[in-house]
Protein backbone atom coordinates (compact mmCIF):
# COMPACT_ATOMS: atom_id res chain seq x y z
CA UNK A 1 -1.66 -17.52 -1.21
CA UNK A 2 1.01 -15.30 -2.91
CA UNK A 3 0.58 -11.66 -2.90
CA UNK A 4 3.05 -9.70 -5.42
CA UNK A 5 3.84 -6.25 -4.38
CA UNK A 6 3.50 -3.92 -7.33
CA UNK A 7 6.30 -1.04 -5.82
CA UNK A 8 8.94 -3.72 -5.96
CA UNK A 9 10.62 -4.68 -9.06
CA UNK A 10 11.71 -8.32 -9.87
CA UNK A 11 12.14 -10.54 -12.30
CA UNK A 12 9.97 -14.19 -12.49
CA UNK A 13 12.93 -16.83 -12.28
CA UNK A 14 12.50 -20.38 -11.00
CA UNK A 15 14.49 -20.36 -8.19
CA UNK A 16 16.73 -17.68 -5.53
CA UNK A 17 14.08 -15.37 -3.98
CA UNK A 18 13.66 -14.10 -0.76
CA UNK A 19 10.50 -14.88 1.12
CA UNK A 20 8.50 -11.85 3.17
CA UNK A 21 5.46 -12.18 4.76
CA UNK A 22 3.82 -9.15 6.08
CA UNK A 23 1.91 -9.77 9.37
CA UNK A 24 -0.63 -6.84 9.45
CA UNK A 25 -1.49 -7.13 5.60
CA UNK A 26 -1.48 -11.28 6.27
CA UNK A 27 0.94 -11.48 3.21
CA UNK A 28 3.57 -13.12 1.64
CA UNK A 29 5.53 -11.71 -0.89
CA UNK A 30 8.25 -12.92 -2.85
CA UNK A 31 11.36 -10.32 -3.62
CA UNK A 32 13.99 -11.36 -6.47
CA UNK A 33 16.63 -8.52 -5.73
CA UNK A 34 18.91 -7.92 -2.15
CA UNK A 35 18.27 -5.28 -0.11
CA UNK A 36 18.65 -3.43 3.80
CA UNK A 37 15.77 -3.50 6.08
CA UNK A 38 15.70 -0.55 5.82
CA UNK A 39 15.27 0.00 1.81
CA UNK A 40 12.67 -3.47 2.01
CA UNK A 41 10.64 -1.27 4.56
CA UNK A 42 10.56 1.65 2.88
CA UNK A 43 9.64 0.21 -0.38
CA UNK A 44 6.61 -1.57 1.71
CA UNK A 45 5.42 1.98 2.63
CA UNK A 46 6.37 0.36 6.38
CA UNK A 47 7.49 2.33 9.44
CA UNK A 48 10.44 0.65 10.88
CA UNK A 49 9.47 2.08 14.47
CA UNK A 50 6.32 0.08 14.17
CA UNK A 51 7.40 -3.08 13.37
CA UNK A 52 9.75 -6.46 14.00
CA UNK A 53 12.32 -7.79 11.38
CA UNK A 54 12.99 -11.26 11.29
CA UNK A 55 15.58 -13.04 9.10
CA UNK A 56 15.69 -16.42 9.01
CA UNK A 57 14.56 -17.03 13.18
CA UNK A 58 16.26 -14.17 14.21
CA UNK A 59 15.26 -10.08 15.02
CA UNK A 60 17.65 -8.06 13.06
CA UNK A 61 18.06 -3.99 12.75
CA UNK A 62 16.62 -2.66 9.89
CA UNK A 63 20.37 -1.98 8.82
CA UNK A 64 20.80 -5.91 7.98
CA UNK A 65 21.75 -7.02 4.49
CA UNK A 66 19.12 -8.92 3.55
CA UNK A 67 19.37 -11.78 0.31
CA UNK A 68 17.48 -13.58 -1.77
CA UNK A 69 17.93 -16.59 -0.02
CA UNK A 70 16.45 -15.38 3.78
CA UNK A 71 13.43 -15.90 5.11
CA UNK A 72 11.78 -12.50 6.20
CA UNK A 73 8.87 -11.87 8.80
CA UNK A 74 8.06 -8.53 9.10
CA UNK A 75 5.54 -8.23 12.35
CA UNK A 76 3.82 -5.92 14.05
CA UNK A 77 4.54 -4.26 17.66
CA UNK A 78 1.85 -3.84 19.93
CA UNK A 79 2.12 -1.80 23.11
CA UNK A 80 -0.56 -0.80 25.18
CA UNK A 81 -0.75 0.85 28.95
């Protein structure tokens, strides 16, 4: 199932987008511009404290360059006591 995000902008082209799937919303949305983390977050309404950012395998810092041609997971951190 593919889930658009309205909040980010992008234009419908057959090929070169970057995949995210959203653990905590169990959704995957496809993004047709580069971006940070950071701006990818913020434009997900996500706190970057709360969360994991994986690109392509690997946990990055919300700082990362991210293009259309990675693989995002965006996952949720769970602490307890």
């Amino acid at each position: 199932m593919l889930i658009h995000h309205p909040q980010i902008t992008r234009e419908l082209v057959s090929e070169g987008h970057m995949k995210v799937f959203v653990e905590k919303d169990n959704q995957q949305l496809e993004i047709q511009k580069p971006c940070t983390g950071k701006e990818l977050l913020k434009e997900l309404g996500i706190n970057a404290s709360t969360v994991l950012l994986i690109k392509n395998g690997d946990v990055v810092l919300e700082d990362e360059d991210l293009s259309i041609e990675d693989d995002i997971r965006i996952l949720s951190v769970i602490s307890g006591g």
